[in-house]
N, C-alpha and C. Protein backbone atom coordinates (compact mmCIF):
# COMPACT_ATOMS: atom_id res chain seq x y z
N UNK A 1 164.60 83.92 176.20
CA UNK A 1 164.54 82.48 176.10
C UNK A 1 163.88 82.05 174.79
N UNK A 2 162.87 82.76 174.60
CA UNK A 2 161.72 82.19 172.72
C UNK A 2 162.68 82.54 171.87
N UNK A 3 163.43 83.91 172.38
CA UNK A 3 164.67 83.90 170.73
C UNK A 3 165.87 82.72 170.56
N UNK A 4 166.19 82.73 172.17
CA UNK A 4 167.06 81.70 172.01
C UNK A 4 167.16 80.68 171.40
N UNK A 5 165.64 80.17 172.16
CA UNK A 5 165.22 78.81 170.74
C UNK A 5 164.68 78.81 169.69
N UNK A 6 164.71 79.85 169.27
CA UNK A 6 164.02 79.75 167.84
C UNK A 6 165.13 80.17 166.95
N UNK A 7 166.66 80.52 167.38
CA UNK A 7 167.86 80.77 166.91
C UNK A 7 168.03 79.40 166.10
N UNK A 8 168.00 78.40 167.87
CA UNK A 8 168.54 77.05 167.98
C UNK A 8 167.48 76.54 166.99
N UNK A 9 166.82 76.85 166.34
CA UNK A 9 165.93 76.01 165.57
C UNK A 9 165.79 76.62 163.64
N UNK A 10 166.11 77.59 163.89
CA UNK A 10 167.03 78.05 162.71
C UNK A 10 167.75 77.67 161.99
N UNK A 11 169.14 77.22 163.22
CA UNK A 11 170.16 76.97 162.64
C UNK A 11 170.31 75.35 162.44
N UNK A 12 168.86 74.69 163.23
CA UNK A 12 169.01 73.35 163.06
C UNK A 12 168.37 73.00 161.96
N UNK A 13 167.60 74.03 161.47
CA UNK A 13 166.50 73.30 160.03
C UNK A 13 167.42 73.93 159.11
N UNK A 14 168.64 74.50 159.02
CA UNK A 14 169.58 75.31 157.84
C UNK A 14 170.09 73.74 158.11
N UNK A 15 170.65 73.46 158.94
CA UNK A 15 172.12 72.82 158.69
C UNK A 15 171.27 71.91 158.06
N UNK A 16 170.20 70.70 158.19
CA UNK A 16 169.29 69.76 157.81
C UNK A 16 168.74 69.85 156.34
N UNK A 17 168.35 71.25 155.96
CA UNK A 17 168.21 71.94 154.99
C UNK A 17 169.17 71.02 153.90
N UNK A 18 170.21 71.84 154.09
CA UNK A 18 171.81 71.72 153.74
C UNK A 18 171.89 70.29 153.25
N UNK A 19 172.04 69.88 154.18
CA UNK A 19 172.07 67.99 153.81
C UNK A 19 171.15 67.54 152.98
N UNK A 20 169.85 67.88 152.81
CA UNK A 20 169.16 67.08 152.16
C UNK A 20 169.36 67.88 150.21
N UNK A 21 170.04 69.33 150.31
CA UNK A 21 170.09 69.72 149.18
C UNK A 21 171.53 69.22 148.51
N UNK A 22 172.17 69.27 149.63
CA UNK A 22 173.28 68.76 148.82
C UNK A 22 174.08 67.66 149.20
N UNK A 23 173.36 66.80 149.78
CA UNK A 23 173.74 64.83 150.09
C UNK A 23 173.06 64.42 149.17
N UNK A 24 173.10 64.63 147.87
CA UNK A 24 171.97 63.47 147.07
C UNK A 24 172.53 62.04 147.47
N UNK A 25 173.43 62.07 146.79
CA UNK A 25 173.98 60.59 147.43
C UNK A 25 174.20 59.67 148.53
N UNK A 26 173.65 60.60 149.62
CA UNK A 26 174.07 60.43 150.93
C UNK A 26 172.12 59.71 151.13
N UNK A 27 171.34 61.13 150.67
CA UNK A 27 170.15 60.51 151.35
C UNK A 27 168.71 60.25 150.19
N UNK A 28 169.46 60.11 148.89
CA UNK A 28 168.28 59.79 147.95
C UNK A 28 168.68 58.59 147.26
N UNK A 29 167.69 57.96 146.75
CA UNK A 29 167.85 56.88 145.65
C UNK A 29 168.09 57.88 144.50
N UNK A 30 168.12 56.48 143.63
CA UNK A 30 168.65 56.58 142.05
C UNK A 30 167.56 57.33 141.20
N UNK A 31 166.74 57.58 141.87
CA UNK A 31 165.22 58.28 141.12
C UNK A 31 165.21 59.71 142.16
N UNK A 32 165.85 60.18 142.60
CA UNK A 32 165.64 61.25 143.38
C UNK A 32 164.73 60.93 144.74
N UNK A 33 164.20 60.09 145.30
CA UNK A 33 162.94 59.86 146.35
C UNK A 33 164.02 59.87 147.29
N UNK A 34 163.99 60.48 148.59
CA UNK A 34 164.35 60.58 149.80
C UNK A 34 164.79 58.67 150.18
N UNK A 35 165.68 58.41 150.69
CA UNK A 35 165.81 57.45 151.25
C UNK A 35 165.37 57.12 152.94
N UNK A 36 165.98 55.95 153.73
CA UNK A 36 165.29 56.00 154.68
C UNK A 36 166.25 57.55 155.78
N UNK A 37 167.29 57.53 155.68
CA UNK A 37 168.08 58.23 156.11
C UNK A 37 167.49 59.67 155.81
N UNK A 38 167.43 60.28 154.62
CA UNK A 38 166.74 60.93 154.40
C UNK A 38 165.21 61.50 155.23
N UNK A 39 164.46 60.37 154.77
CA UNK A 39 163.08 60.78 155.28
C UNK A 39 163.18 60.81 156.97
N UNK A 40 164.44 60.35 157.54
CA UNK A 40 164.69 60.61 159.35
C UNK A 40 164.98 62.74 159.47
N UNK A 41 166.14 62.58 158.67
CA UNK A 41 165.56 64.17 158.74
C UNK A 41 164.58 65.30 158.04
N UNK A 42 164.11 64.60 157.14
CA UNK A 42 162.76 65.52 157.24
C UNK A 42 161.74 65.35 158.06
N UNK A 43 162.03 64.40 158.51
CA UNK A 43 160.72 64.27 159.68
C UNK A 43 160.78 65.29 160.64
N UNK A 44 162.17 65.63 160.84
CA UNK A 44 163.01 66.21 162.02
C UNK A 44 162.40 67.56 161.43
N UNK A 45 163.63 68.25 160.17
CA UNK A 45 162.54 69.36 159.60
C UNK A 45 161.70 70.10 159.47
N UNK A 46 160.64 68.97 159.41
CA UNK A 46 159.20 69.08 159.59
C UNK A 46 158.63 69.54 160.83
N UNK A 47 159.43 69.10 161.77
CA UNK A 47 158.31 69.80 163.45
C UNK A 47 159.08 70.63 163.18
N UNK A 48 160.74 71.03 162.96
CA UNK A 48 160.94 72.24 163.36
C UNK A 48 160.27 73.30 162.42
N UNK A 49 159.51 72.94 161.08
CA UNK A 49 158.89 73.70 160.18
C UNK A 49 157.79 74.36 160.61
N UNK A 50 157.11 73.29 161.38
CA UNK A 50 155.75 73.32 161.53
C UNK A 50 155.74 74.13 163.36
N UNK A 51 156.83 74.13 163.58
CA UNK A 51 157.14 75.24 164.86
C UNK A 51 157.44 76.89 164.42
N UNK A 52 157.74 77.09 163.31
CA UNK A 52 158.69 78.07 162.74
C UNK A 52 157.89 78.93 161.57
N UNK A 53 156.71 78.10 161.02
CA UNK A 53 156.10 78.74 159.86
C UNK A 53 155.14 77.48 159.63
N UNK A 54 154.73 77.82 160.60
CA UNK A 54 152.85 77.37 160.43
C UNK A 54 152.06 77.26 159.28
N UNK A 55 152.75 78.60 158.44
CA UNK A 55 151.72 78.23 157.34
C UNK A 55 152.26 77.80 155.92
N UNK A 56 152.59 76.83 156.32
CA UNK A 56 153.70 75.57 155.24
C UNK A 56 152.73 74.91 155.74
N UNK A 57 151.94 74.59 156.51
CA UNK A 57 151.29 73.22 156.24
C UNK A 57 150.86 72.43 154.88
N UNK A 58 150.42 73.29 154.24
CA UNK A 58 149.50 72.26 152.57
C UNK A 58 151.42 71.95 151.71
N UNK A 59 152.07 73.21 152.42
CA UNK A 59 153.47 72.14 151.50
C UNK A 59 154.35 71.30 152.15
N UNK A 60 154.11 71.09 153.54
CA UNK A 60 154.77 70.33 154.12
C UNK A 60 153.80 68.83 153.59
N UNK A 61 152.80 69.11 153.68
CA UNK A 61 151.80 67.59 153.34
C UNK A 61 152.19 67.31 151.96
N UNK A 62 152.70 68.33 150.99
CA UNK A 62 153.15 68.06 149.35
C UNK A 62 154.29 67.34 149.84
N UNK A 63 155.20 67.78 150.47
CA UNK A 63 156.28 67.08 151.14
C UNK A 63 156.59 65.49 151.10
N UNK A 64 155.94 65.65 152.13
CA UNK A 64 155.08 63.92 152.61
C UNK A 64 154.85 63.15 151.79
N UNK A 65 154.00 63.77 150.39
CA UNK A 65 153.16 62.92 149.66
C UNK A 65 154.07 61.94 148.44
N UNK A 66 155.34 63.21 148.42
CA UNK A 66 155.79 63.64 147.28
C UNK A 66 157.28 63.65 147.87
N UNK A 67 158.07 62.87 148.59
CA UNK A 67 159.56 63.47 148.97
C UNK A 67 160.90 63.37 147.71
N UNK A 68 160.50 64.04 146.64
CA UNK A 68 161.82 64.10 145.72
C UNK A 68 162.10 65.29 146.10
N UNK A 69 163.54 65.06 145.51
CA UNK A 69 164.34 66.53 145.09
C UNK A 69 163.35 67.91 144.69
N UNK A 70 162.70 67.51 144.05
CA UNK A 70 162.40 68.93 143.40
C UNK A 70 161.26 69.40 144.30
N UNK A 71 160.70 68.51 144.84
CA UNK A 71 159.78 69.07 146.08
C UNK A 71 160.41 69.46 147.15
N UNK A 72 161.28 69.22 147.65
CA UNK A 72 162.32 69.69 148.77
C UNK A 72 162.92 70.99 148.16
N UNK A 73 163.86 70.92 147.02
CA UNK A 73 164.28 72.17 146.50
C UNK A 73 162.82 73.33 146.34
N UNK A 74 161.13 72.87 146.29
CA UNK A 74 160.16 73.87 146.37
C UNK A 74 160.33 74.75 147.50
N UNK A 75 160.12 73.44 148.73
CA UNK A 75 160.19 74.26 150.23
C UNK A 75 160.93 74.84 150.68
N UNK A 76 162.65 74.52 150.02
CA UNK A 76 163.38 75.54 150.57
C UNK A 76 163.46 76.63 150.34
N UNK A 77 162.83 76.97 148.41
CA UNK A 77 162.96 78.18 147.98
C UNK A 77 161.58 79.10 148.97
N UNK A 78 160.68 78.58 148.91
CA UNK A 78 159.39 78.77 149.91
C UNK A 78 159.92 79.28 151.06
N UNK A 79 160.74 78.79 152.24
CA UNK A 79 161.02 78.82 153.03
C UNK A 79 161.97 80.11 152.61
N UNK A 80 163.07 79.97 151.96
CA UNK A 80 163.86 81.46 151.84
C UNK A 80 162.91 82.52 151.38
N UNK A 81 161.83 82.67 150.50
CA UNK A 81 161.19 83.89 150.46
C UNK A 81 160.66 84.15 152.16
N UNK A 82 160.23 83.48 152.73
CA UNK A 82 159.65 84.04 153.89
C UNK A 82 160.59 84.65 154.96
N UNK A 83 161.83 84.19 154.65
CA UNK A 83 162.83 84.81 154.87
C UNK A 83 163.47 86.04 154.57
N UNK A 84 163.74 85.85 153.38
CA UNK A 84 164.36 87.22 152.82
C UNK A 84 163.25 87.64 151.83
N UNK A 85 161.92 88.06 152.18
CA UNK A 85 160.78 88.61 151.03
C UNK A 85 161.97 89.99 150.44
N UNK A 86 161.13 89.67 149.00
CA UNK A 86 161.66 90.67 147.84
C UNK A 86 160.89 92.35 148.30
């Protein structure tokens, strides 16, 4: 049952992932900052982050502070090393 959902939570912070790297248009302004659409799924993201890898907290709060592109493109690369470490 814990793998099950932590599959289901995998594949829900990839697909979310996904969207926010490559919807610019969909979920950022003209300056790169997350829009409101946007900041609905990182919120989402975010618990499943903060369920999944605990110790993203100080960059999930960079996150927060800070929601452009290039801070999102940080966490995901963040997030894939903990994934696939070198």
């Amino acid at each position: 049952m814990y793998l099950k959902n932590h599959r289901k939570l995998y594949e829900e912070l990839n697909s979310i992932l996904e969207k926010l790297l490559f919807g610019i248009d969909t979920y950022y302004s003209k300056d790169l900052v997350l829009n409101s659409e946007g900041m609905k799924l990182l919120s989402r993201a975010i618990r499943i982050i903060n369920t999944l890898y605990p110790q993203l907290r100080f960059l999930i709060n960079e996150v927060r502070a800070d929601p452009t592109y290039n801070v999102i493109i940080k966490l995901v690369s963040r997030i894939k090393e903990l994934i696939e470490p070198s």
